[in-house]
Protein backbone atom coordinates (compact mmCIF):
# COMPACT_ATOMS: atom_id res chain seq x y z
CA UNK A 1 104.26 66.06 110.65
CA UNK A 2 106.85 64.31 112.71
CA UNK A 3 105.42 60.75 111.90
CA UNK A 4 105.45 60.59 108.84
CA UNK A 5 107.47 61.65 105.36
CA UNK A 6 106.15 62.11 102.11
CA UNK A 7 107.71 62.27 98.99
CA UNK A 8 107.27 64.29 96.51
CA UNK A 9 105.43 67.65 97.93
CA UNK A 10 103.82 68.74 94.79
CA UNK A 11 103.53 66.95 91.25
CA UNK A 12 102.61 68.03 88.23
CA UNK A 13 102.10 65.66 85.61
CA UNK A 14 100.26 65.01 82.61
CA UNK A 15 96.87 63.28 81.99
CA UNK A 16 97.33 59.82 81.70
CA UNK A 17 100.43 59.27 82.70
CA UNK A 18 101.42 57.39 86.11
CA UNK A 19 102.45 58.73 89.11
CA UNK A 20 103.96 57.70 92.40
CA UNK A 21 103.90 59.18 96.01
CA UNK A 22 105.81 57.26 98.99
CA UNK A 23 104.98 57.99 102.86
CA UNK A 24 107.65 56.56 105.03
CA UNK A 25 106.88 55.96 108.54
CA UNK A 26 107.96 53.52 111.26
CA UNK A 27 104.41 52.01 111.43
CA UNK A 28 103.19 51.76 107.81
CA UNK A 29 99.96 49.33 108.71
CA UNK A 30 98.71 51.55 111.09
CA UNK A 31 98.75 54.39 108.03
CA UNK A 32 96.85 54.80 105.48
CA UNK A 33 96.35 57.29 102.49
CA UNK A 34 93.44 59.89 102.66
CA UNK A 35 92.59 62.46 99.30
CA UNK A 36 91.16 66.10 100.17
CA UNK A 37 90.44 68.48 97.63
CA UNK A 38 90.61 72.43 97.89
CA UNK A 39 87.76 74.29 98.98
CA UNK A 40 85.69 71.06 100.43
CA UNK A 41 85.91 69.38 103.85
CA UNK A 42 85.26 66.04 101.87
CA UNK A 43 87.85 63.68 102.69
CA UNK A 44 88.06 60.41 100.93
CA UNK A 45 90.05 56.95 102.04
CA UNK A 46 92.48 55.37 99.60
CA UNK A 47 92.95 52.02 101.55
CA UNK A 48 92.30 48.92 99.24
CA UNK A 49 93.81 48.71 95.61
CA UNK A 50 91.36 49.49 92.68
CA UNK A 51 92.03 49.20 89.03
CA UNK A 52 92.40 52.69 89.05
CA UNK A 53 94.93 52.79 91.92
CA UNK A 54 97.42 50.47 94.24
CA UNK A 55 98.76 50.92 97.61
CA UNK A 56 101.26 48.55 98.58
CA UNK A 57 103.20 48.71 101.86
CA UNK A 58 106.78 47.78 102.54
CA UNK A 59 108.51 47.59 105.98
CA UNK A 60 109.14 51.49 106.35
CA UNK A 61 106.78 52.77 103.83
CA UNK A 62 103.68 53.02 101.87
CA UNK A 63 103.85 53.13 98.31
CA UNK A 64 100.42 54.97 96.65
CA UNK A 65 100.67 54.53 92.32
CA UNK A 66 97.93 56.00 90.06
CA UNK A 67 98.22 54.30 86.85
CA UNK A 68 96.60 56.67 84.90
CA UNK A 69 95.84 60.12 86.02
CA UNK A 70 92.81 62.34 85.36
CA UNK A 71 91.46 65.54 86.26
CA UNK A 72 89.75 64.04 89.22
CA UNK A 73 92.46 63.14 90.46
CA UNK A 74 93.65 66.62 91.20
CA UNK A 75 94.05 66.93 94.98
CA UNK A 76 95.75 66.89 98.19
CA UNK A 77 96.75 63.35 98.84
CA UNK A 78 98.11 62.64 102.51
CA UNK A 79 99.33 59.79 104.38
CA UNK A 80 98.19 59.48 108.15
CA UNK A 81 96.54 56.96 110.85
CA UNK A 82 93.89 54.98 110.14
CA UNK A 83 90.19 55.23 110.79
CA UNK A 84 90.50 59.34 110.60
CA UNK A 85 87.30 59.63 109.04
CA UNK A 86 85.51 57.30 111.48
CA UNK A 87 86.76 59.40 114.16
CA UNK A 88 85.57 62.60 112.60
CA UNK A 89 88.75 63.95 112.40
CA UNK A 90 90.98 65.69 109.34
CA UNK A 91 93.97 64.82 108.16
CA UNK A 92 97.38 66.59 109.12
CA UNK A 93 98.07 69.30 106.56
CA UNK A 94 101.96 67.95 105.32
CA UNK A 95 100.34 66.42 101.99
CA UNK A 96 101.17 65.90 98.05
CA UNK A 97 99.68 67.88 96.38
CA UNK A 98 98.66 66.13 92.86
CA UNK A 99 98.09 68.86 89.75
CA UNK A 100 96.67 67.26 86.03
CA UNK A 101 98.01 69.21 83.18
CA UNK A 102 96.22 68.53 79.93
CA UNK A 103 97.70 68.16 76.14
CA UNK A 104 98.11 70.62 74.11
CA UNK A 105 98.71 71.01 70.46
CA UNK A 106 100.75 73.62 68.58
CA UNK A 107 97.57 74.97 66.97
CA UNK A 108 95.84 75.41 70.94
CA UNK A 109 99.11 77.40 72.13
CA UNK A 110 98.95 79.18 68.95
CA UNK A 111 95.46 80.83 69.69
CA UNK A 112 96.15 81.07 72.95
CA UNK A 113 99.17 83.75 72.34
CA UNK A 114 96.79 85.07 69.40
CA UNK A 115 94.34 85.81 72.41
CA UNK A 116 96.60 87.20 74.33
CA UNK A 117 98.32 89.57 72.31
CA UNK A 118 94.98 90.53 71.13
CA UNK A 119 94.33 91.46 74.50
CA UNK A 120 97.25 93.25 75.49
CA UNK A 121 96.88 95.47 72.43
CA UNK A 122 93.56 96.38 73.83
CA UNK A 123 94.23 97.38 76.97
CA UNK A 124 97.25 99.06 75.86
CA UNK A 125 94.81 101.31 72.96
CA UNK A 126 92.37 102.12 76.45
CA UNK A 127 95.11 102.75 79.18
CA UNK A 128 96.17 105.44 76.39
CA UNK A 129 92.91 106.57 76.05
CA UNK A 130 91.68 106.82 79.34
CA UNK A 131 94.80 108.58 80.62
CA UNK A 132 95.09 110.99 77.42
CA UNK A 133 91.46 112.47 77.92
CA UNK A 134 91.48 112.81 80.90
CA UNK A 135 94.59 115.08 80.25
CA UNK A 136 93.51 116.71 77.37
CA UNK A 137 90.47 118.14 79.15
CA UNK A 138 92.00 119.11 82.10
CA UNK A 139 94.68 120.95 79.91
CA UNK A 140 92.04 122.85 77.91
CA UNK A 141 90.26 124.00 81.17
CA UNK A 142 94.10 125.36 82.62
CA UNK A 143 94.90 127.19 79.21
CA UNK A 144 91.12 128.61 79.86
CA UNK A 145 92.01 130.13 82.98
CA UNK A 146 89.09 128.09 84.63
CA UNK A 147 86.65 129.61 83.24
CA UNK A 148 84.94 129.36 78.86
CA UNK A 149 87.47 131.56 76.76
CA UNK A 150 86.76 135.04 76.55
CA UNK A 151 85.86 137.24 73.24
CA UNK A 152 88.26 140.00 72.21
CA UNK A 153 85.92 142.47 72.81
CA UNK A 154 85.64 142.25 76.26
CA UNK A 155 89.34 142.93 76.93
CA UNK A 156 90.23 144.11 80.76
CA UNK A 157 93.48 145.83 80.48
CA UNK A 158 92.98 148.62 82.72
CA UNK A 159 90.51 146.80 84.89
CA UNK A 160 90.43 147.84 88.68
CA UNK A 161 92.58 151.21 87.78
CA UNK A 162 91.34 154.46 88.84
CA UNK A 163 90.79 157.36 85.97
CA UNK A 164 93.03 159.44 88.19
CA UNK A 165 95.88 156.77 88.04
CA UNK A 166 96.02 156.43 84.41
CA UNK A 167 98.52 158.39 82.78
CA UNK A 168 97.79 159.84 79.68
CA UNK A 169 99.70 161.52 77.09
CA UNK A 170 99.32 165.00 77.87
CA UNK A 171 100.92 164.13 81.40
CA UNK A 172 104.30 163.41 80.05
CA UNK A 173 106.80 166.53 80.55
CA UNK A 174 107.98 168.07 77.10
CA UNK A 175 111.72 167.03 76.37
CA UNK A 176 114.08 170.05 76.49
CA UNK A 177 116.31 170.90 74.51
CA UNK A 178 119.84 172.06 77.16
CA UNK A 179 122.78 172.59 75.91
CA UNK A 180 125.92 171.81 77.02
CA UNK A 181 128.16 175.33 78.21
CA UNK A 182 131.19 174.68 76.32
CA UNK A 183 128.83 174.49 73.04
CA UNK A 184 127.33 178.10 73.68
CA UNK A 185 130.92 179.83 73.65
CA UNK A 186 132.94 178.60 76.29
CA UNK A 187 134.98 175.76 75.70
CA UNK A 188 136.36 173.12 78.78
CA UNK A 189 139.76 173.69 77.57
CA UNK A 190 139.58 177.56 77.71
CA UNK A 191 140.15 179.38 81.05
């Protein structure tokens, strides 16, 4: 926006109070002020001085005062040539933006926080929830081996063995009794 300068950017401000945005630019009567609002292509001229607003121009700038704000009055505001609108064409994007904050009392901010814990505390008791179950289950079916649990009866110890490979108790060799040689009569020291 090399023609022009505004000043401030962005306001915030609250209802009913004044505010004050300045456009400096070598030709101020050929400029005038212009208010968009986000999300429309409805633009709207600010050129003659209302009760609601004044514009008054100086030798390097235009001075645009809102007495007393409202929620309409949230916008873009932007300073650029005149006749725009007759010529079908948009203002240049380097605008003020204008934001209306309303009152609030201790009680409001109170509830509000109320709410908002409230809600936190919720999602907190669900993220537990729906994480924990999900865990739980999946846990169970691990510990399961996949598959429902299986009755005692039905235990598979030598499953997939061979009778043949089995060893039973009559296989194992009787332990026998040797004895040493020095114990039968000889003894390691005699020669």
């Amino acid at each position: 926006c090399p023609l022009v300068h505004q000043h401030p950017r962005y306001m915030a401000a609250k209802k009913n109070m004044p505010v004050h945005f300045i456009c400096y630019s070598r030709e101020p009567e050929s400029m005038q002020w212009y208010k968009t609002v986000e999300d429309s292509d409805d633009v709207f001229e600010l050129d003659h001085n209302t009760s609601h607003y004044s514009i008054e121009r100086k030798d390097n700038f235009i001075n645009f005062t809102i007495f007393k704000i409202t929620y309409k009055d949230n916008g873009i505001y932007v300073c650029d040539s005149k006749n725009l609108t007759a010529e079908k064409k948009r203002p240049h994007s380097c605008g003020t933006e204008l934001r209306v904050m309303g009152h609030s009392n201790i009680q409001q901010i109170q509830s509000r926080n109320t709410l908002k814990d409230a809600i936190i505390i919720i999602q907190s008791i669900l993220l537990v929830v729906f994480i924990s179950v999900p865990m739980l289950l999946f846990l169970d079916k691990v510990s399961d081996g996949g598959e429902g649990k299986e009755s005692p009866e039905e235990d598979h110890t030598y499953e997939g063995l061979e009778v043949e490979q089995m060893a039973t108790y009559e296989d194992i060799t009787p332990f026998r009794d040797v004895k040493a040689k020095w114990t039968v009569g000889e003894h390691p020291g005699e020669e």
